[in-house]
PDB file of N, CA and C in Angstrom:
ATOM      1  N   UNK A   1     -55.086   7.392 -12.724  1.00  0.00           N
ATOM      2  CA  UNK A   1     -56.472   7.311 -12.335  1.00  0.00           C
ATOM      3  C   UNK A   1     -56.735   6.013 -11.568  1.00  0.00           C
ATOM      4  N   UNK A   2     -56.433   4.747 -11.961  1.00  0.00           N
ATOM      5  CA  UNK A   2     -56.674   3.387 -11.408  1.00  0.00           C
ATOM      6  C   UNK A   2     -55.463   3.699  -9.820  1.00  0.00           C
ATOM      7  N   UNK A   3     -54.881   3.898 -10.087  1.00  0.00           N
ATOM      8  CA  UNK A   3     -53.714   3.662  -8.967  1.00  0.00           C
ATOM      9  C   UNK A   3     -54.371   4.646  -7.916  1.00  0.00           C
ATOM     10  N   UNK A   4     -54.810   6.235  -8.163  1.00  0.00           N
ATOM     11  CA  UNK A   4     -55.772   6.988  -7.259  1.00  0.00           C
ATOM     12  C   UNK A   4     -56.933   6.297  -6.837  1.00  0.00           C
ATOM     13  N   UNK A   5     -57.792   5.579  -7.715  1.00  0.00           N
ATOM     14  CA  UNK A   5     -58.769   4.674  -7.144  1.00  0.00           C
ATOM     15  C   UNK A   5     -59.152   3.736  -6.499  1.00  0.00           C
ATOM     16  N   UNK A   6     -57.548   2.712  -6.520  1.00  0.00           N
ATOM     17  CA  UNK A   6     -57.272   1.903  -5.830  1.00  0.00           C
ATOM     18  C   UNK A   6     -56.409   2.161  -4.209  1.00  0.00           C
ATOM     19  N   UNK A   7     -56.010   3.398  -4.386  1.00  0.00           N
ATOM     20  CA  UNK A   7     -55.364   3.766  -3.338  1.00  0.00           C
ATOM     21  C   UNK A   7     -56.910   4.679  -2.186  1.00  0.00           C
ATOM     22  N   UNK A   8     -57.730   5.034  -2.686  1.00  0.00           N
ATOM     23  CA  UNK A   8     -58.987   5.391  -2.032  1.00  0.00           C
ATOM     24  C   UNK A   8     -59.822   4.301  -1.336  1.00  0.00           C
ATOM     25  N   UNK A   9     -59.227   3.387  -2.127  1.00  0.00           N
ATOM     26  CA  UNK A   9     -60.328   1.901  -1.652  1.00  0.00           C
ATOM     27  C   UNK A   9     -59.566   0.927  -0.533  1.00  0.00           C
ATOM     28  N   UNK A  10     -58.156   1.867  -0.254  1.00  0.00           N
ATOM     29  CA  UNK A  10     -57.141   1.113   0.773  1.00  0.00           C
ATOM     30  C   UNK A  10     -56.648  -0.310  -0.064  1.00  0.00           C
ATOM     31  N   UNK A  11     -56.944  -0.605  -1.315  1.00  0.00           N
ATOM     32  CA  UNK A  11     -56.484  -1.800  -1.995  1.00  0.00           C
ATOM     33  C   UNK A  11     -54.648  -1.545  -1.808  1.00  0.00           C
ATOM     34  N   UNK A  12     -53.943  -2.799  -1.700  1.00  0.00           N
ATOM     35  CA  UNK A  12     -52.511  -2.820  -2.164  1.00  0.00           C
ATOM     36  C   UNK A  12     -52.484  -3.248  -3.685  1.00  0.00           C
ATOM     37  N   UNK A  13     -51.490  -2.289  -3.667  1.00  0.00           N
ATOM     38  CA  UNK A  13     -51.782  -2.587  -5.528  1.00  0.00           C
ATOM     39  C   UNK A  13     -49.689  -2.960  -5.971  1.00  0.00           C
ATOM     40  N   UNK A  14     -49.687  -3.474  -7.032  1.00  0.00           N
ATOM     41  CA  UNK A  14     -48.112  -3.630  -8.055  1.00  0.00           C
ATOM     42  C   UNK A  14     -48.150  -2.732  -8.947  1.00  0.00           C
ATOM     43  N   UNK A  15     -47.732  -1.768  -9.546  1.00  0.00           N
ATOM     44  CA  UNK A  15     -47.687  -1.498 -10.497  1.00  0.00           C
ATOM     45  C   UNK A  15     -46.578  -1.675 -11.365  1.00  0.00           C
ATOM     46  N   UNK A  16     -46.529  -2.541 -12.365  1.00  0.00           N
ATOM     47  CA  UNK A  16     -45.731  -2.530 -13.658  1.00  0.00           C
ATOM     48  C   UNK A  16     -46.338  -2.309 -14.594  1.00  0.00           C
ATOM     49  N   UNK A  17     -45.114  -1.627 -15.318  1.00  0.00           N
ATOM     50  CA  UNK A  17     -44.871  -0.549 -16.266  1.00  0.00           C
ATOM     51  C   UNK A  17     -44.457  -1.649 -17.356  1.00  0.00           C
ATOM     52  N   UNK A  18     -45.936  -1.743 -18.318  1.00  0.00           N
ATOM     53  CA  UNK A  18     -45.553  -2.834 -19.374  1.00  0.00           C
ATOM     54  C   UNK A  18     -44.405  -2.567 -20.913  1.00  0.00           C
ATOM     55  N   UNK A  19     -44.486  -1.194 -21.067  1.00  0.00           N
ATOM     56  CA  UNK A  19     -44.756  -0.396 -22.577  1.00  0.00           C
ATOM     57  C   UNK A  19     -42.389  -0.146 -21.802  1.00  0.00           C
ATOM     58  N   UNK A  20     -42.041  -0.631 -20.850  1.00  0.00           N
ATOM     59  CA  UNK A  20     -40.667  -0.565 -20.278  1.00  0.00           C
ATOM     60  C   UNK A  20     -40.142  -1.667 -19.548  1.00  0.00           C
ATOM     61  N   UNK A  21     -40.967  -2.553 -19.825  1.00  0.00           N
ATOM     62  CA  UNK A  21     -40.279  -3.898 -18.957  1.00  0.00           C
ATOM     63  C   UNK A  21     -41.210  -5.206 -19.502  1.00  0.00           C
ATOM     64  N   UNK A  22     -40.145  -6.068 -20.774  1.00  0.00           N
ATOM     65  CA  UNK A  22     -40.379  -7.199 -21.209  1.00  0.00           C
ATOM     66  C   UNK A  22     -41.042  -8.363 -20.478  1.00  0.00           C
ATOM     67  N   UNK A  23     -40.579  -8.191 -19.257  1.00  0.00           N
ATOM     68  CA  UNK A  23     -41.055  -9.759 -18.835  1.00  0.00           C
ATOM     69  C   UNK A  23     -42.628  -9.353 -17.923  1.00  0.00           C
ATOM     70  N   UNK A  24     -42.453  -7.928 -17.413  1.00  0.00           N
ATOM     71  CA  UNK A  24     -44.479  -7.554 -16.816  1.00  0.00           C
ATOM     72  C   UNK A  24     -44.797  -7.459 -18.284  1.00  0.00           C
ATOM     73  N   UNK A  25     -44.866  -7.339 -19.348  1.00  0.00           N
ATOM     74  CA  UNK A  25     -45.239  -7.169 -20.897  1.00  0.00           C
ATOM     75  C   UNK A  25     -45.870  -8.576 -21.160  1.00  0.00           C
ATOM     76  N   UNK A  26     -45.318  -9.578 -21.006  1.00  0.00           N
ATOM     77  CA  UNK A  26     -44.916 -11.260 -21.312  1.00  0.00           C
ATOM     78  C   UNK A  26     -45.869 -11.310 -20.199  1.00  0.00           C
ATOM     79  N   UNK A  27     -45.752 -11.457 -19.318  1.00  0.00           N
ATOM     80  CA  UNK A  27     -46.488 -11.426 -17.721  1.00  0.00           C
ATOM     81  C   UNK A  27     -48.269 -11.188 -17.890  1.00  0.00           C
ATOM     82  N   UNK A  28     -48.390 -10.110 -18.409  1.00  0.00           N
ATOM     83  CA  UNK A  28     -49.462  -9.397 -18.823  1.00  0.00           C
ATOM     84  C   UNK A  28     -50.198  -9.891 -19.935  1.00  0.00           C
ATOM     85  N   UNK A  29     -49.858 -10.229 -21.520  1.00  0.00           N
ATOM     86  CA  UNK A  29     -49.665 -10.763 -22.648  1.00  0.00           C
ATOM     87  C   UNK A  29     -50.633 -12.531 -21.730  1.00  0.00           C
ATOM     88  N   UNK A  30     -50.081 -13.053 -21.449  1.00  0.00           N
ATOM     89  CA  UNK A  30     -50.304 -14.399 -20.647  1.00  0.00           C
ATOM     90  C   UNK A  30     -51.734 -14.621 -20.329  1.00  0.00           C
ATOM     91  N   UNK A  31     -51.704 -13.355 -19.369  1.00  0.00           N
ATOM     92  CA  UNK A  31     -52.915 -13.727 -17.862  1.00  0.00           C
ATOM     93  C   UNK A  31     -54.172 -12.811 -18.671  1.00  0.00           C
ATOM     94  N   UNK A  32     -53.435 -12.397 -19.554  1.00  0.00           N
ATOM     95  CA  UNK A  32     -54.830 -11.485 -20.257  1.00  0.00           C
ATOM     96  C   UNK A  32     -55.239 -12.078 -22.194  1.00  0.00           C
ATOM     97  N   UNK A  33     -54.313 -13.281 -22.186  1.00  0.00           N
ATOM     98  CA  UNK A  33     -54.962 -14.132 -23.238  1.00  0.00           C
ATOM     99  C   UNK A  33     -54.689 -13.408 -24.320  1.00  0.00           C
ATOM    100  N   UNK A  34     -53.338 -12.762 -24.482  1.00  0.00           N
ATOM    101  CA  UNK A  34     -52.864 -11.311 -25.447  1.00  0.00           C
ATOM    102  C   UNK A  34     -53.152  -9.944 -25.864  1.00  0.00           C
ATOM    103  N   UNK A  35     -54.082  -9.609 -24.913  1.00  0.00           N
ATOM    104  CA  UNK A  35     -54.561  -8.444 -24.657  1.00  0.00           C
ATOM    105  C   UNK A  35     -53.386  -7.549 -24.253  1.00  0.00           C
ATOM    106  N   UNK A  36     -53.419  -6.574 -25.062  1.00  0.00           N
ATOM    107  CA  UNK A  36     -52.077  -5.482 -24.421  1.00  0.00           C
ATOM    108  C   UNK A  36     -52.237  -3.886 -24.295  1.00  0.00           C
ATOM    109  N   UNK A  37     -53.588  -3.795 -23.793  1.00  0.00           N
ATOM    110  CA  UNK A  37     -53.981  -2.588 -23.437  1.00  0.00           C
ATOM    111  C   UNK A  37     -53.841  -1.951 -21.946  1.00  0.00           C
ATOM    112  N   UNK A  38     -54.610  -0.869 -21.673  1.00  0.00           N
ATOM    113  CA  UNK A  38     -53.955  -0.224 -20.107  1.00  0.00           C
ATOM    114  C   UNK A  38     -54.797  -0.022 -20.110  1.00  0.00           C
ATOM    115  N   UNK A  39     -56.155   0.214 -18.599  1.00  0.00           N
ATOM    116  CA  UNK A  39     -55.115  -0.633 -17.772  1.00  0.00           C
ATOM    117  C   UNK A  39     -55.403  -1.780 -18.038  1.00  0.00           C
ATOM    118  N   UNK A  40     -54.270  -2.846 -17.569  1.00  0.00           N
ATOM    119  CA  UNK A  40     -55.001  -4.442 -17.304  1.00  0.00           C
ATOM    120  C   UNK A  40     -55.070  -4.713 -15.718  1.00  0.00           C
ATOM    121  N   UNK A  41     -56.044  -5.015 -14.903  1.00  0.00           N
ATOM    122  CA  UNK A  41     -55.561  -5.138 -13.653  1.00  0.00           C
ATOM    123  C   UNK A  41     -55.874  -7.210 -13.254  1.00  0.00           C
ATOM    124  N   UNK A  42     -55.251  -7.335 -12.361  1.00  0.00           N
ATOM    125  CA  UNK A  42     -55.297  -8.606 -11.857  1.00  0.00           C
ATOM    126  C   UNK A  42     -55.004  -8.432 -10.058  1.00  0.00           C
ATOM    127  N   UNK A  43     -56.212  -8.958  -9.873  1.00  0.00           N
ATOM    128  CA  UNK A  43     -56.743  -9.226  -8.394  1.00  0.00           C
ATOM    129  C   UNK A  43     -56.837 -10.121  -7.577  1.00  0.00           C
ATOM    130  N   UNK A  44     -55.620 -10.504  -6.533  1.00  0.00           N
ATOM    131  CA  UNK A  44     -55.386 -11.819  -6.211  1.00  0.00           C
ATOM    132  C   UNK A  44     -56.580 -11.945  -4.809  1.00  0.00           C
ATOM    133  N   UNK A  45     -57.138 -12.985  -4.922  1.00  0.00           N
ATOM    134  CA  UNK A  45     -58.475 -12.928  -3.888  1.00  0.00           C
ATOM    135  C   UNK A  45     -57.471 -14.150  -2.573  1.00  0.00           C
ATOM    136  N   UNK A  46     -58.150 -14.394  -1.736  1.00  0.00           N
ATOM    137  CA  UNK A  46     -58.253 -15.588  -1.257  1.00  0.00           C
ATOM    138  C   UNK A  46     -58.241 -16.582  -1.259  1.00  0.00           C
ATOM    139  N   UNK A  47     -57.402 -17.409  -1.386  1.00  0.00           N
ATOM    140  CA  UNK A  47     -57.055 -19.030  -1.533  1.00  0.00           C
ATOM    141  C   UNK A  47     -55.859 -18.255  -2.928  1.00  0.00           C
ATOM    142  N   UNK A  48     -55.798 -17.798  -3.859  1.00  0.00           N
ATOM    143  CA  UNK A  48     -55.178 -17.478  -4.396  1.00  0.00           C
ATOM    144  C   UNK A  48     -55.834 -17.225  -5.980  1.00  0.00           C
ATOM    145  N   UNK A  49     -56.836 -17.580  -6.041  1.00  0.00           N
ATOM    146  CA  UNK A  49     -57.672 -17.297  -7.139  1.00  0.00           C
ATOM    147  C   UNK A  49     -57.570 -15.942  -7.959  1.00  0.00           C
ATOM    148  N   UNK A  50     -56.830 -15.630  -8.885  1.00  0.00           N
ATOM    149  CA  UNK A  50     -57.361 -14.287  -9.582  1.00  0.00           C
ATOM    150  C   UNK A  50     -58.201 -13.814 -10.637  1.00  0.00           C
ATOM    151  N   UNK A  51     -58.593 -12.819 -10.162  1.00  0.00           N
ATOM    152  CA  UNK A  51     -60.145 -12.052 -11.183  1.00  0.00           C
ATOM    153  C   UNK A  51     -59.425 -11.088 -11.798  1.00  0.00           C
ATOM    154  N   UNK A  52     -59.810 -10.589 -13.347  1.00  0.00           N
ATOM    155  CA  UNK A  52     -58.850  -9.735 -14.146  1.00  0.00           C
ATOM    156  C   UNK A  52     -59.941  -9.028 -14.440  1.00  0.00           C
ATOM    157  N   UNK A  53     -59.567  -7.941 -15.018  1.00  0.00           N
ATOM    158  CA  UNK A  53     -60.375  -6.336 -15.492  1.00  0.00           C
ATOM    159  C   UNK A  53     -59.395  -5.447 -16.302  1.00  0.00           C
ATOM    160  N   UNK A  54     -60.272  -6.103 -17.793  1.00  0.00           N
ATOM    161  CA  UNK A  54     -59.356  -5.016 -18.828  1.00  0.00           C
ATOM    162  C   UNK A  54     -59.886  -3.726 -18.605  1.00  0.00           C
ATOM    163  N   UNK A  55     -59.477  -2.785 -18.878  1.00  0.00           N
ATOM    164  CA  UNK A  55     -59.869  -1.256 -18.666  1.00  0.00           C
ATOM    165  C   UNK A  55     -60.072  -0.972 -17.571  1.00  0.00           C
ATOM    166  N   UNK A  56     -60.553   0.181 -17.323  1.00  0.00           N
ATOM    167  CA  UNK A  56     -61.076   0.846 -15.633  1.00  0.00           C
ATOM    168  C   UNK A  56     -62.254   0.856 -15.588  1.00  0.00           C
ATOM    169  N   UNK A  57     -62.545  -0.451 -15.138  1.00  0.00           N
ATOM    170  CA  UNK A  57     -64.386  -0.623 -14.724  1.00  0.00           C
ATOM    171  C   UNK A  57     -64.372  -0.535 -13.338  1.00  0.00           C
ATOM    172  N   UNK A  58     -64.708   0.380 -12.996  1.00  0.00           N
ATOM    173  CA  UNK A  58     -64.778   0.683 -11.283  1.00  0.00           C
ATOM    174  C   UNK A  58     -65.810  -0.742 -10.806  1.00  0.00           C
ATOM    175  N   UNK A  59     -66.865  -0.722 -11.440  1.00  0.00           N
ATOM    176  CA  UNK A  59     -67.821  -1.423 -10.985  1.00  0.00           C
ATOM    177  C   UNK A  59     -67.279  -2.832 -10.841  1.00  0.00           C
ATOM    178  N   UNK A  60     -66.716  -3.270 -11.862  1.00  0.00           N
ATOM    179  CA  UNK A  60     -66.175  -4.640 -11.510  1.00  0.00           C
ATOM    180  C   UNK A  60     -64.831  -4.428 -10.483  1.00  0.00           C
ATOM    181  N   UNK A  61     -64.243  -3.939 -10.569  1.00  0.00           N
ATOM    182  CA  UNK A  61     -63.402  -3.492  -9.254  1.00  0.00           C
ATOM    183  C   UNK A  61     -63.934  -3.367  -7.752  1.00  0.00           C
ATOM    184  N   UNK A  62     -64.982  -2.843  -8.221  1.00  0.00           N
ATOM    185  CA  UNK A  62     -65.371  -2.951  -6.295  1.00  0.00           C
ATOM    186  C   UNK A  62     -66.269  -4.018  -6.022  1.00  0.00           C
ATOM    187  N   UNK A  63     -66.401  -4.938  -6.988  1.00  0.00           N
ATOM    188  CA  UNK A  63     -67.651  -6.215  -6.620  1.00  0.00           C
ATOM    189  C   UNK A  63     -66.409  -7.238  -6.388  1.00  0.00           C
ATOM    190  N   UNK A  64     -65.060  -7.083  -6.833  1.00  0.00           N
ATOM    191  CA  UNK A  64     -64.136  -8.028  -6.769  1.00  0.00           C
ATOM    192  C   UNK A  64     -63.550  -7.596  -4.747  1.00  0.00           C
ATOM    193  N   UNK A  65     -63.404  -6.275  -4.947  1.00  0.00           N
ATOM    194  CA  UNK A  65     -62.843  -6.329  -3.768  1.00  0.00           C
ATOM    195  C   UNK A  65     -63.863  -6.481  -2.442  1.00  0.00           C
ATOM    196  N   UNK A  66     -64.896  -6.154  -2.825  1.00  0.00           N
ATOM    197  CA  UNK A  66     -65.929  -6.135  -1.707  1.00  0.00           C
ATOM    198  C   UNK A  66     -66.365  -5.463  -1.341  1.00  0.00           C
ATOM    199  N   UNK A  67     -66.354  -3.659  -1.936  1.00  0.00           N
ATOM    200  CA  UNK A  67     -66.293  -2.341  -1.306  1.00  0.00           C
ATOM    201  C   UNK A  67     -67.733  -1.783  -2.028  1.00  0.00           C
TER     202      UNK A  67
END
């Protein structure tokens, strides 16, 4: 669903597969303050700043990207 939504919005997206690969798990675990739910997304802006969104909140998704 997120990866269809993000692919509608022309976003480039990563996807790792946490629940099969230790170190996006560890990676994830980190930037989300031990949160280990799906989705987690992380949104690298400009200058390099990133904005995170536990679950699929469209709404905060498209105020991050601009759409």
């Amino acid at each position: 669903m997120l990866k269809d939504y993000l692919k509608s919005k022309g976003a480039d997206y990563v996807e790792k597969v946490v629940d099969q690969d230790e170190s996006a798990r560890e990676e994830m675990s980190a930037k989300s303050g031990g949160f280990l739910g799906v989705p987690f997304t992380v949104i690298a802006k400009d200058g390099g700043e990133e904005e995170k969104v536990l679950g699929f909140d469209k709404g905060k998704i498209d105020s991050i990207l601009g759409v």
